[in-house]
N, C-alpha and C. Protein backbone atom coordinates (compact mmCIF):
# COMPACT_ATOMS: atom_id res chain seq x y z
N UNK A 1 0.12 -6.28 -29.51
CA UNK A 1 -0.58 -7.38 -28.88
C UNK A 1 0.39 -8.29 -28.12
N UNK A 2 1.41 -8.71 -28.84
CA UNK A 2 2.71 -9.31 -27.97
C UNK A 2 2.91 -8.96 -26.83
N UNK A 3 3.40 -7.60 -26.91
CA UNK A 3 3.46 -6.77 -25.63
C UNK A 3 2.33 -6.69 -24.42
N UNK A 4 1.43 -7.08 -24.70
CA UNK A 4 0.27 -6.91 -23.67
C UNK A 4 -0.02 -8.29 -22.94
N UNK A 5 0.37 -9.56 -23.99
CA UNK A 5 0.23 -11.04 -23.94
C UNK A 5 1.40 -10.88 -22.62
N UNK A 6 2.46 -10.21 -23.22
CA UNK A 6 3.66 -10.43 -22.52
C UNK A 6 3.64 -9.90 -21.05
N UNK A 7 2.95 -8.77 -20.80
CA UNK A 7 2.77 -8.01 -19.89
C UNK A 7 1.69 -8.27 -18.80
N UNK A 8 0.82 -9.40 -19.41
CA UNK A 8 0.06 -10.29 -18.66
C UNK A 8 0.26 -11.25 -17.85
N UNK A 9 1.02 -11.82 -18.96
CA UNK A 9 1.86 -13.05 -18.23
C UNK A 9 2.54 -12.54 -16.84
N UNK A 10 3.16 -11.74 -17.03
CA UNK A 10 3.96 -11.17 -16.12
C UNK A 10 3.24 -10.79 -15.03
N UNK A 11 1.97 -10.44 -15.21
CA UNK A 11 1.16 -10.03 -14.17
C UNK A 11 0.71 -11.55 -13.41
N UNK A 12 0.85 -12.14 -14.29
CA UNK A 12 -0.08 -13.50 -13.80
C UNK A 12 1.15 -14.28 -12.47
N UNK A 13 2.78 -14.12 -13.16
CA UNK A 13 3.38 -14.68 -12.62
C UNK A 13 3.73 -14.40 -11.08
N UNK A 14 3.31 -12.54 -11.31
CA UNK A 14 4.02 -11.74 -9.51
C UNK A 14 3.04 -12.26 -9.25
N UNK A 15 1.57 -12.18 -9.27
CA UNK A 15 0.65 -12.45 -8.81
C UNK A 15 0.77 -13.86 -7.52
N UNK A 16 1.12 -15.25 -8.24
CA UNK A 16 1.64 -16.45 -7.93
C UNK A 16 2.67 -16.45 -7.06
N UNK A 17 3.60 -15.40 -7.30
CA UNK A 17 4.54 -15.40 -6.70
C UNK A 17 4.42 -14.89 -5.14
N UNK A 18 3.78 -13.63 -4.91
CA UNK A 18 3.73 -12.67 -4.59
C UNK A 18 2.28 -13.42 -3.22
N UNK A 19 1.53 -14.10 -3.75
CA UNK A 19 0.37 -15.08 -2.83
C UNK A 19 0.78 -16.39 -2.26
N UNK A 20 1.93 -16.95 -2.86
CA UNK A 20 2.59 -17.86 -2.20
C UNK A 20 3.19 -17.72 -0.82
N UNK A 21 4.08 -16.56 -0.48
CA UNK A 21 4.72 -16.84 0.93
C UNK A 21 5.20 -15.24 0.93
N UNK A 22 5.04 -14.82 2.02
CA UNK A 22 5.01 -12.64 2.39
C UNK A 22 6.64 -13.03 2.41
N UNK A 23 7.23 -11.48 3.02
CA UNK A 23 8.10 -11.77 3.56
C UNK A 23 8.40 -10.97 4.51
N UNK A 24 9.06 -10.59 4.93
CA UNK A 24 9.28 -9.60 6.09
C UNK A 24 10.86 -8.36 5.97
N UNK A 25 10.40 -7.17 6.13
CA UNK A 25 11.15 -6.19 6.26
C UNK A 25 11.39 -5.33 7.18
N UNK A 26 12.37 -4.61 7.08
CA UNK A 26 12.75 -3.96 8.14
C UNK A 26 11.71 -2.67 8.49
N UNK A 27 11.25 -2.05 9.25
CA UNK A 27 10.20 -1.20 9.40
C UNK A 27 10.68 0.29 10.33
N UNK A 28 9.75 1.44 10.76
CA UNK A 28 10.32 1.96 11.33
C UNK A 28 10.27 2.13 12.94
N UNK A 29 11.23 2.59 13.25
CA UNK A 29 11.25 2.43 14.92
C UNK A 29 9.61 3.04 15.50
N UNK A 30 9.00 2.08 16.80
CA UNK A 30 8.18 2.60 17.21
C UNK A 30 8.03 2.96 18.45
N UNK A 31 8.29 4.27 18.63
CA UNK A 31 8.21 4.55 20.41
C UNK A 31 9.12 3.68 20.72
N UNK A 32 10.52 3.94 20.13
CA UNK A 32 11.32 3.71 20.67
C UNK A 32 11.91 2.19 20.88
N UNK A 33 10.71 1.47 19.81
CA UNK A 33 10.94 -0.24 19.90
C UNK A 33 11.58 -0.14 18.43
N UNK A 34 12.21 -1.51 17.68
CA UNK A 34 12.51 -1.67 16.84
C UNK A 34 11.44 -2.72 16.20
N UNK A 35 11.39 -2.40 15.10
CA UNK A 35 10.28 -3.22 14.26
C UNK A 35 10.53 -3.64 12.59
N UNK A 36 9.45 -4.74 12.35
CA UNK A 36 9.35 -5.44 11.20
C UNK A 36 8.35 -5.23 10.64
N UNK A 37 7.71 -5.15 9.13
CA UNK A 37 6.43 -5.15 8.54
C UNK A 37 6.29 -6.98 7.91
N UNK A 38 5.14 -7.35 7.83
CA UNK A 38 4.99 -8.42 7.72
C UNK A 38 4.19 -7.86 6.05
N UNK A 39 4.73 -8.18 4.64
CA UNK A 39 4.32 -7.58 3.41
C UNK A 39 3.04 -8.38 2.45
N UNK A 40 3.35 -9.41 3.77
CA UNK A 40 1.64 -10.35 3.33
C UNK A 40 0.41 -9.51 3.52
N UNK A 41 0.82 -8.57 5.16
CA UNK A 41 -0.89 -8.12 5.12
C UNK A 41 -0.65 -6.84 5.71
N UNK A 42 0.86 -6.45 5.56
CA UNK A 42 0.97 -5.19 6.08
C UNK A 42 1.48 -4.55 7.42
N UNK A 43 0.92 -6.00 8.37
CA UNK A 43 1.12 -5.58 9.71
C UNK A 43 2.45 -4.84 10.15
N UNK A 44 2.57 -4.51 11.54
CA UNK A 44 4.24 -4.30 12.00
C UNK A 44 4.47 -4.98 13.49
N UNK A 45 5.66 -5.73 13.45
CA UNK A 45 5.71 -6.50 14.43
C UNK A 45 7.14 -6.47 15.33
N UNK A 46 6.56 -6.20 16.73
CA UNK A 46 8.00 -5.92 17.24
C UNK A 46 9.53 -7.04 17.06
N UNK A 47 10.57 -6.87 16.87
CA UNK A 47 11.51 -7.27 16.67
C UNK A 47 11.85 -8.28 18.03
N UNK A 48 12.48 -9.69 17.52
CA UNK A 48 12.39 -10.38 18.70
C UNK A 48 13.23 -9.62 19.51
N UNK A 49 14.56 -8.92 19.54
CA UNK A 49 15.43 -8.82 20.28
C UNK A 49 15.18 -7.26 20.84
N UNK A 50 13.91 -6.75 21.36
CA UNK A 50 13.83 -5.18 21.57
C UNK A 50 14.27 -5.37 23.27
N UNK A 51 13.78 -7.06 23.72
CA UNK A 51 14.05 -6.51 25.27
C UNK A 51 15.38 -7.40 26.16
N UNK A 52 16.53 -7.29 25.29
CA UNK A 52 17.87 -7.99 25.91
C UNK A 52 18.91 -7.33 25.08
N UNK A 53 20.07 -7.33 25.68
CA UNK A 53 21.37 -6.76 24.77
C UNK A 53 21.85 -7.33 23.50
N UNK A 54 22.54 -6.95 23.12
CA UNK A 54 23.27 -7.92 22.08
C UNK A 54 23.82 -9.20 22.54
N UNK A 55 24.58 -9.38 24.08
CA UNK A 55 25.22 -10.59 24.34
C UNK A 55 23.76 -10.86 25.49
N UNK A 56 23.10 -10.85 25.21
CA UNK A 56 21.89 -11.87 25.62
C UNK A 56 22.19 -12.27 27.37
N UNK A 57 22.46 -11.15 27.93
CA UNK A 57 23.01 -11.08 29.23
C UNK A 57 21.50 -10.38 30.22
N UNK A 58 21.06 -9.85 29.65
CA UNK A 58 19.74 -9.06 30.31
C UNK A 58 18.62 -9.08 29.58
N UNK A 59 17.95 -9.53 30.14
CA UNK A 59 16.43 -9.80 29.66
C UNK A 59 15.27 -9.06 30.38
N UNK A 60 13.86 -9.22 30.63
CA UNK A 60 12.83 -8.27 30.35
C UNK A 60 11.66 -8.96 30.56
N UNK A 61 11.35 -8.96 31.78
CA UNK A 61 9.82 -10.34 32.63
C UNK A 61 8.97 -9.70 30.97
N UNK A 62 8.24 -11.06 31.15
CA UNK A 62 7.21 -10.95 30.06
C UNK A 62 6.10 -10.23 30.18
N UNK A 63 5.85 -10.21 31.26
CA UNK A 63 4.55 -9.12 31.60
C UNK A 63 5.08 -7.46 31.36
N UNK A 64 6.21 -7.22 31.94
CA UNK A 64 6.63 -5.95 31.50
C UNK A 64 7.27 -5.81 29.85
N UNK A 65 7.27 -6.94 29.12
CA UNK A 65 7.68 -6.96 28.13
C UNK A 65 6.25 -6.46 27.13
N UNK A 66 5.01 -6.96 27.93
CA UNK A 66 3.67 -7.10 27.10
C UNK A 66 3.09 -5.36 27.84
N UNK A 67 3.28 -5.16 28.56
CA UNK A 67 2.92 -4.22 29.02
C UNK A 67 3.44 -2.76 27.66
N UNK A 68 4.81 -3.14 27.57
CA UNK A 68 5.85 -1.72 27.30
C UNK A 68 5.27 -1.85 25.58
N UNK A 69 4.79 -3.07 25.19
CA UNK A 69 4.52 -3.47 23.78
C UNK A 69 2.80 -2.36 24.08
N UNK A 70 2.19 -2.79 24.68
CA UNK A 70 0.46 -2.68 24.92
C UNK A 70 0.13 -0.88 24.58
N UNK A 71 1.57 -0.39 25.68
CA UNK A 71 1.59 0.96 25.67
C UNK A 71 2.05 1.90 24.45
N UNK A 72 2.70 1.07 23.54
CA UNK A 72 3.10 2.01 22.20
C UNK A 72 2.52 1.55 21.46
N UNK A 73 1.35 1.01 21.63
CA UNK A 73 0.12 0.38 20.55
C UNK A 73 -0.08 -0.94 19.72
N UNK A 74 1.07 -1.94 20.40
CA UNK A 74 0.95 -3.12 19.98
C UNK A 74 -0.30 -3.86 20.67
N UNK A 75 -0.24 -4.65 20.01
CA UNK A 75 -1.50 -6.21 20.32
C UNK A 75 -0.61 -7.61 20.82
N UNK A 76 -0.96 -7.47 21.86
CA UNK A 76 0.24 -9.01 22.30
C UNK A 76 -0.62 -10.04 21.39
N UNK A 77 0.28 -10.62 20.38
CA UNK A 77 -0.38 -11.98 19.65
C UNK A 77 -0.91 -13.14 20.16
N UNK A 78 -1.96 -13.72 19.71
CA UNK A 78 -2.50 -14.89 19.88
C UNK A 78 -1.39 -15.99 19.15
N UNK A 79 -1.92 -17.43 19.29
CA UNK A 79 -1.04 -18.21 18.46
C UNK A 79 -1.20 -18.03 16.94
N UNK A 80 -2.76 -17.65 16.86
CA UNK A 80 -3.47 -17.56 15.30
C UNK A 80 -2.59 -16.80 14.87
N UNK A 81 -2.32 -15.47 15.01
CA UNK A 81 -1.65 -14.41 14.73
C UNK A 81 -0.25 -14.49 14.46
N UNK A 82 0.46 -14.97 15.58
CA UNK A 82 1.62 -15.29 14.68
C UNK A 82 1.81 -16.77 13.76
N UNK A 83 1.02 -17.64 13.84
CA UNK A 83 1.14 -18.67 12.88
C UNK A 83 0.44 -17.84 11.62
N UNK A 84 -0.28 -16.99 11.71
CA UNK A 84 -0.47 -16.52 10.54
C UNK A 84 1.12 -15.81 9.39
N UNK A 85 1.79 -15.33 10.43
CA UNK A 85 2.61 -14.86 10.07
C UNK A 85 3.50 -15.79 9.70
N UNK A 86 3.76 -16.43 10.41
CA UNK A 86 4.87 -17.76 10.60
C UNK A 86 4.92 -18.62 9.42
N UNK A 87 3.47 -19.28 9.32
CA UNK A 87 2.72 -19.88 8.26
C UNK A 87 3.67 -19.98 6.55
N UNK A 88 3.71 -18.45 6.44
CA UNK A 88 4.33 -17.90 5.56
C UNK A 88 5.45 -17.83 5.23
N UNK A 89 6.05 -18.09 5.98
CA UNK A 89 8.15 -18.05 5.99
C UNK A 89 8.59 -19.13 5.82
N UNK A 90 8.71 -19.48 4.70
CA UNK A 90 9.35 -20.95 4.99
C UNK A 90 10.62 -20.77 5.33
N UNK A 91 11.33 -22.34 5.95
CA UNK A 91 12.76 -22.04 6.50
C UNK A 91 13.26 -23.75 5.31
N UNK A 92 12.40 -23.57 4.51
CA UNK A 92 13.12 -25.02 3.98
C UNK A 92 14.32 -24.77 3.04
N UNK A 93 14.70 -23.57 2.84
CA UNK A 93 16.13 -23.19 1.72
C UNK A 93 16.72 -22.25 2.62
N UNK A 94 16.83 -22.62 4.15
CA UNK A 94 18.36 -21.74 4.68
C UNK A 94 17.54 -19.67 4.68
N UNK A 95 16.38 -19.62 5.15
CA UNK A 95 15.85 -18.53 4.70
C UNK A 95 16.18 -17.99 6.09
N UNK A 96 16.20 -18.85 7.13
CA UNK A 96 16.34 -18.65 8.43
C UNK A 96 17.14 -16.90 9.22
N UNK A 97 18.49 -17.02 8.23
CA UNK A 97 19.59 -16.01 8.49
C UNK A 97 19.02 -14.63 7.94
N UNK A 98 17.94 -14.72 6.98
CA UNK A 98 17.32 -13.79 6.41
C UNK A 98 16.40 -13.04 6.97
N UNK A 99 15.85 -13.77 7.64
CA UNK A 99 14.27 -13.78 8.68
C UNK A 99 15.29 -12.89 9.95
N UNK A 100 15.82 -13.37 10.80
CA UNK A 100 17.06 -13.57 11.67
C UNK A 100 17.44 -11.61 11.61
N UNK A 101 17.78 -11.24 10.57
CA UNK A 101 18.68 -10.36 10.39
C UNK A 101 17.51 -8.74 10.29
N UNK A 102 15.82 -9.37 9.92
CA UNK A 102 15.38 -8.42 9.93
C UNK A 102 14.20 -8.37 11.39
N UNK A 103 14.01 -9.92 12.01
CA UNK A 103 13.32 -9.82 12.72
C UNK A 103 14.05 -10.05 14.19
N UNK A 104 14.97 -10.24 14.44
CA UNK A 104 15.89 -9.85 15.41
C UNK A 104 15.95 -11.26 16.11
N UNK A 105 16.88 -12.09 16.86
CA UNK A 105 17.10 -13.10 17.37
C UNK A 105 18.08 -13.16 18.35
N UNK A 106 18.35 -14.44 19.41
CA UNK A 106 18.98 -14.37 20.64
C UNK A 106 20.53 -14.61 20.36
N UNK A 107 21.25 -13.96 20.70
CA UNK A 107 22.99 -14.13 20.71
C UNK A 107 23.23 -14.96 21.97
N UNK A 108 24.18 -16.17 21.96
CA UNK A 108 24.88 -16.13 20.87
C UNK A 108 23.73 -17.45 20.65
N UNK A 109 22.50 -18.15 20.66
CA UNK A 109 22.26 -19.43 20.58
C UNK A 109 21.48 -19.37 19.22
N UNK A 110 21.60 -18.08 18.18
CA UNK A 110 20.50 -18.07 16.90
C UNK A 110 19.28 -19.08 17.08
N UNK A 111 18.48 -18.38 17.63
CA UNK A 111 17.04 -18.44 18.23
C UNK A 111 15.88 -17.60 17.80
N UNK A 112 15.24 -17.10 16.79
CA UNK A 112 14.07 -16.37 17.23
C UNK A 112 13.13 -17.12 17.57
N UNK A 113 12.92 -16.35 19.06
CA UNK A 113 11.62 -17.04 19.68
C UNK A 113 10.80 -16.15 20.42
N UNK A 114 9.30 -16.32 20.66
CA UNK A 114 8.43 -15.13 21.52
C UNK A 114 7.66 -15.56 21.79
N UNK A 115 7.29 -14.78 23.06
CA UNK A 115 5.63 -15.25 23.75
C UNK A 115 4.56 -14.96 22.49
N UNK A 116 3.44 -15.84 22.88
CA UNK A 116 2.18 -15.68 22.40
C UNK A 116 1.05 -15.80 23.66
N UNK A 117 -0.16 -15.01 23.18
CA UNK A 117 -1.04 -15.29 23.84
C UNK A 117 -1.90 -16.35 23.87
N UNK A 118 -1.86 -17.41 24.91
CA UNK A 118 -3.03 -19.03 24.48
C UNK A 118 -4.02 -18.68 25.21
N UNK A 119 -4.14 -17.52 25.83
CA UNK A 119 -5.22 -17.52 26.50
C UNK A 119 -5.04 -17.33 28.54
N UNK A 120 -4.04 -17.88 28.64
CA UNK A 120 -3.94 -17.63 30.57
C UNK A 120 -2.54 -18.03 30.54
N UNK A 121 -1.86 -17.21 31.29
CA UNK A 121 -0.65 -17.33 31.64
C UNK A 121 -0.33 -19.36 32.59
N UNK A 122 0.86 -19.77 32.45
CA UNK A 122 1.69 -19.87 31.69
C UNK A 122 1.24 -19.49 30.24
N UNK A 123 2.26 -18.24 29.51
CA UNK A 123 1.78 -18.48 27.78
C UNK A 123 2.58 -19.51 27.10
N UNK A 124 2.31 -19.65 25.58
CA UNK A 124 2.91 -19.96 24.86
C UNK A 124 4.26 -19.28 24.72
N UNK A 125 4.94 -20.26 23.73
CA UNK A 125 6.37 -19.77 22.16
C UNK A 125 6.41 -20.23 21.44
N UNK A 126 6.77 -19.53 19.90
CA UNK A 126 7.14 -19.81 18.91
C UNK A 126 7.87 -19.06 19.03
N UNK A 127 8.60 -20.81 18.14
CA UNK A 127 10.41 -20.26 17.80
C UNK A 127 10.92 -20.86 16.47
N UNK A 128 12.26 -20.92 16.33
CA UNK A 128 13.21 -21.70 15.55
C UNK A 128 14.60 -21.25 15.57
N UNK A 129 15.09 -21.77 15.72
CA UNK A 129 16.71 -22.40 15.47
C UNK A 129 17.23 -22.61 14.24
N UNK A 130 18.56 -21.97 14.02
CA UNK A 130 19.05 -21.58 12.64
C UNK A 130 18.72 -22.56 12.05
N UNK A 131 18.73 -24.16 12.65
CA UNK A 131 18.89 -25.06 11.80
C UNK A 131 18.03 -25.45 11.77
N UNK A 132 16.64 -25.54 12.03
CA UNK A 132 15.16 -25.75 11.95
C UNK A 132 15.01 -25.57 10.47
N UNK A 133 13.78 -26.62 9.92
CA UNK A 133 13.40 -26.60 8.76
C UNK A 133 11.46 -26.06 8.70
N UNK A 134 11.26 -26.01 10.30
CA UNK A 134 10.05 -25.05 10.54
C UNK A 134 9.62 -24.54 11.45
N UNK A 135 9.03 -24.19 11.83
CA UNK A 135 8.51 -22.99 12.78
C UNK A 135 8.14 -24.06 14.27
N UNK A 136 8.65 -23.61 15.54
CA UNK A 136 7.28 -24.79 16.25
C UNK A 136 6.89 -23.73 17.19
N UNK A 137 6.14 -24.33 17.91
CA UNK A 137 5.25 -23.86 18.35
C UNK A 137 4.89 -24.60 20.13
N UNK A 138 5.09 -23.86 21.02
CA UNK A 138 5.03 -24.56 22.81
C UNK A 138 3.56 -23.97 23.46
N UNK A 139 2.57 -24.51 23.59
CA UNK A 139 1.42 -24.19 24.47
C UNK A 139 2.24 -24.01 25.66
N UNK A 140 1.12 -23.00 26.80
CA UNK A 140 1.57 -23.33 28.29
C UNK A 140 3.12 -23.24 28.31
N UNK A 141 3.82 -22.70 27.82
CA UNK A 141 5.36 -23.04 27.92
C UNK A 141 6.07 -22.19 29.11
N UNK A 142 5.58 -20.67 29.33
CA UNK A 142 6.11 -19.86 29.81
C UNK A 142 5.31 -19.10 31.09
N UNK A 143 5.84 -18.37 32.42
CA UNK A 143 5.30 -17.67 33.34
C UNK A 143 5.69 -16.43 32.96
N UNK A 144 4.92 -15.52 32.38
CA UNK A 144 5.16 -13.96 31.89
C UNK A 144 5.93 -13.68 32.88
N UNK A 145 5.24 -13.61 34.41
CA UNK A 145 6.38 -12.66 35.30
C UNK A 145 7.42 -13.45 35.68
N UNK A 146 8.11 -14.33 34.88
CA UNK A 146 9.56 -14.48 35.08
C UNK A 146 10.47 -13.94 34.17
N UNK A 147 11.62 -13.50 34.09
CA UNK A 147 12.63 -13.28 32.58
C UNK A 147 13.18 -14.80 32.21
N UNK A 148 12.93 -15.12 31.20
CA UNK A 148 13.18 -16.56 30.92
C UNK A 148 14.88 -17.16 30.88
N UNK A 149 14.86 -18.15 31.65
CA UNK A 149 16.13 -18.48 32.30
C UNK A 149 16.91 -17.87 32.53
N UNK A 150 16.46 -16.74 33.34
CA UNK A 150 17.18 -15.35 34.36
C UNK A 150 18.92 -15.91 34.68
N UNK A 151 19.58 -15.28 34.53
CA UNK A 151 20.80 -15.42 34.66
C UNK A 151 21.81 -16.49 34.38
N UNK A 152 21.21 -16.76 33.18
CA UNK A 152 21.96 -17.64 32.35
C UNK A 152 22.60 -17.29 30.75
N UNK A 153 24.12 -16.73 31.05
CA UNK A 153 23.96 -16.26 30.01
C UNK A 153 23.84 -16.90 28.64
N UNK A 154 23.88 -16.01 27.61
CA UNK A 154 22.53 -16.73 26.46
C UNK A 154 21.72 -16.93 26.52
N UNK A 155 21.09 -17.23 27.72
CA UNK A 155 19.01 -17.92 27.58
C UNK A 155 18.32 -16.62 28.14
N UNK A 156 18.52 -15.19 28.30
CA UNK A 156 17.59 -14.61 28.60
C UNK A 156 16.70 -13.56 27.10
N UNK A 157 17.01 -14.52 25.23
CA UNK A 157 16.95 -14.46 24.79
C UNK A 157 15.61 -14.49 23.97
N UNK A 158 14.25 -14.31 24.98
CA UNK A 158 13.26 -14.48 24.75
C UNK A 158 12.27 -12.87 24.25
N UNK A 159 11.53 -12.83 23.19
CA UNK A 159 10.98 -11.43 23.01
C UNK A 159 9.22 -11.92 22.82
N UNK A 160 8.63 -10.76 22.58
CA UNK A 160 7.13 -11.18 22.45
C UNK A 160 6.63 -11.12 20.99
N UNK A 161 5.91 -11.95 20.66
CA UNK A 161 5.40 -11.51 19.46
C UNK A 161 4.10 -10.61 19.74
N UNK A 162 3.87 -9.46 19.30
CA UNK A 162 2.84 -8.04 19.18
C UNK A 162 3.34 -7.36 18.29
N UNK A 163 1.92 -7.19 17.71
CA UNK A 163 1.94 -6.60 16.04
C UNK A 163 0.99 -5.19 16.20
N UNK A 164 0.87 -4.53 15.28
CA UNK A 164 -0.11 -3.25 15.22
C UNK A 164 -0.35 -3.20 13.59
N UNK A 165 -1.61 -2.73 13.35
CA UNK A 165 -1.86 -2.65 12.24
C UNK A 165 -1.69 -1.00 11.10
N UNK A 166 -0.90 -1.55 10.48
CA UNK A 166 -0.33 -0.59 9.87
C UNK A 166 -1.23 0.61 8.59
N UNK A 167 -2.16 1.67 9.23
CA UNK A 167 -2.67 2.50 8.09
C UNK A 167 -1.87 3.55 7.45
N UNK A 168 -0.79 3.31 7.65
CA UNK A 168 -0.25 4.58 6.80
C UNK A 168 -0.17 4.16 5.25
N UNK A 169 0.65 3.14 5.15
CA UNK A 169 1.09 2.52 4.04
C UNK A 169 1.24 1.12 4.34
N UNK A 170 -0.48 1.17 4.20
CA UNK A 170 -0.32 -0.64 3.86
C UNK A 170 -0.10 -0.93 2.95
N UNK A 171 0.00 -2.34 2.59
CA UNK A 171 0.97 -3.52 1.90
C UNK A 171 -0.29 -3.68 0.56
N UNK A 172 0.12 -3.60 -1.02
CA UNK A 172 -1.49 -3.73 -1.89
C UNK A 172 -1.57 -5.57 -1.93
N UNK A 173 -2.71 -5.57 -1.92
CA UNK A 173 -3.28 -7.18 -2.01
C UNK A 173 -2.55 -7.73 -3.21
N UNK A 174 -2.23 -8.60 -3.23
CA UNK A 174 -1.75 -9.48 -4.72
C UNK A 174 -2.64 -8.88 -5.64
N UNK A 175 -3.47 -9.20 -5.64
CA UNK A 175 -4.74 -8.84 -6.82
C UNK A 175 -4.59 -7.54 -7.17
N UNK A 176 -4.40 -6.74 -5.98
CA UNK A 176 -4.66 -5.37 -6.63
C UNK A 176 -3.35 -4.88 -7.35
N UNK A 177 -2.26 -5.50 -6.98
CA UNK A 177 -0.80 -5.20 -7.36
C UNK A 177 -0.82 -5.43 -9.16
N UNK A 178 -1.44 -7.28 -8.93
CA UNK A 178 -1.62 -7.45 -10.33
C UNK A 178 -2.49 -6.43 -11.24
N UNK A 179 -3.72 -5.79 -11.14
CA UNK A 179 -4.59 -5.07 -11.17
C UNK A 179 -3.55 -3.99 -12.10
N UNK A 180 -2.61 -3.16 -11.05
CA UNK A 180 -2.33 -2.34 -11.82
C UNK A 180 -0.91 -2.54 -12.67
N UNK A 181 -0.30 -3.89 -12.37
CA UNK A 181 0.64 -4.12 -13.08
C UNK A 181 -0.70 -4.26 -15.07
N UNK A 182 -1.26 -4.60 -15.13
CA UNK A 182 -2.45 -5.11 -16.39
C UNK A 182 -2.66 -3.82 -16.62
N UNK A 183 -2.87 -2.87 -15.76
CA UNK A 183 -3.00 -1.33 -16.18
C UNK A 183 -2.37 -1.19 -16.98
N UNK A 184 -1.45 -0.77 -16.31
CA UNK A 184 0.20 -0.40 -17.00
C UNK A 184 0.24 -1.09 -18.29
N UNK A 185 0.33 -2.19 -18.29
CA UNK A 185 0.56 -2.78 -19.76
C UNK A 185 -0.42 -2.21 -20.56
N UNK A 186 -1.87 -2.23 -20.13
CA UNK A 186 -2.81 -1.71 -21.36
C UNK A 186 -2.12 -0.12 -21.67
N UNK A 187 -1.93 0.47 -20.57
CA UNK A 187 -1.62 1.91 -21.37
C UNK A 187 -0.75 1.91 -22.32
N UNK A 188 0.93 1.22 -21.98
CA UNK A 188 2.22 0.87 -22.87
C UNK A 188 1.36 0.43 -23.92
N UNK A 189 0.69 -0.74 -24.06
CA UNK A 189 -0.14 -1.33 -25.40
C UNK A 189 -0.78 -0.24 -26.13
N UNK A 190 -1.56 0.75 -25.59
CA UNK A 190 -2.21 2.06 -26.11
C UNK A 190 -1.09 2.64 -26.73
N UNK A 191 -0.02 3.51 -26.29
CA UNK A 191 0.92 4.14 -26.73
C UNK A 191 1.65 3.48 -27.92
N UNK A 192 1.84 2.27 -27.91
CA UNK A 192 2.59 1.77 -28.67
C UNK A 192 1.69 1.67 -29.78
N UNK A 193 0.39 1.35 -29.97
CA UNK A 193 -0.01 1.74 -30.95
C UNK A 193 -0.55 3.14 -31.44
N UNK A 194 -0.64 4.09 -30.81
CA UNK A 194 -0.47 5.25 -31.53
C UNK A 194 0.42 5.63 -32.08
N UNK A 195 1.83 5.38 -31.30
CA UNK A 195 3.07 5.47 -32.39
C UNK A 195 3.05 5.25 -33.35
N UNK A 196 2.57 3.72 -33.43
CA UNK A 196 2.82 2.84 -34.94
C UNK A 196 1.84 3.77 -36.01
N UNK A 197 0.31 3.98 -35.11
CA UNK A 197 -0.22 5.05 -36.19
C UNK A 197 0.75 5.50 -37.05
């Protein structure tokens, strides 16, 4: 009975844990883009840095950026969409370098930032800066068919946010995770008392 009390708890705690805030991982290449899974709801989301070099010297008009996303089966994001995502990350304990390292960002000014869709070009961005304590967010900020501050080096450091929804191996709901973590324990609880039989 201990064991099952104990094994509950435990369920109760990922549960809490696990519905509080997703996080984000590294995912696999798609058509040739680099990508992230978002483990809140599964999605996969292109990596900020798929359309500039490492030294942030060449960049990638936004329309051909949304286009090259559209064609390997992404969804150029709304604001909903990535604040959904966003929502979730906090940056209030330095999480920033973490986020950074799997969702890709601008050299050398540590920036992730990307278009969103508001609806009519100029679009939106969301961004943040290593040292940001949250996410913000620019209506109207951007003209897709420009590369954003074209020949400046460092500022052509801009990517899109577009996601696709992931059926191979989606992400299990909190609930259901807990679900079978309570499994598990009832069976261990079963076994352990037949032993004792």
């Amino acid at each position: 009975m201990k064991f099952l009390k104990t094994t509950l708890a435990i369920s109760l705690l990922t549960m809490m844990a696990t519905s509080a805030h997703s996080a984000v991982i590294d995912y696999t290449d798609v058509s040739g883009l680099t990508t992230f899974q978002d483990t809140n709801t599964g999605n996969i989301w292109l990596d900020m840095d798929n359309f500039f070099n490492d030294a942030a010297t060449v960049g990638t008009a936004g329309f051909d950026m949304i286009s090259i996303a559209q064609n390997a089966g992404f969804t150029f994001a709304t604001k909903a969409d990535v604040e959904g995502l966003l929502n979730t990350l906090p940056l209030t304990n330095s999480e920033w370098s973490s986020y950074a390292s799997v969702m890709g960002y601008g050299v050398p000014r540590e920036l992730i930032w990307g278009m969103y869709d508001d609806g009519a070009n100029p679009y939106g961005w969301a961004f943040s800066y290593s040292n940001d304590s949250s996410w913000g967010y620019s209506d109207d900020a951007t003209d897709a068919s420009l590369v954003q501050n074209n020949g400046q080096n460092g500022s052509v450091d801009m990517g899109i946010w577009a996601f696709k929804v992931d059926t191979v191996s989606a992400v299990p709901e909190p609930s259901t995770y807990t679900l079978m973590l309570a499994g598990l324990g009832l069976v261990g609880s079963m076994a352990r008392r037949r032993k004792q039989a």
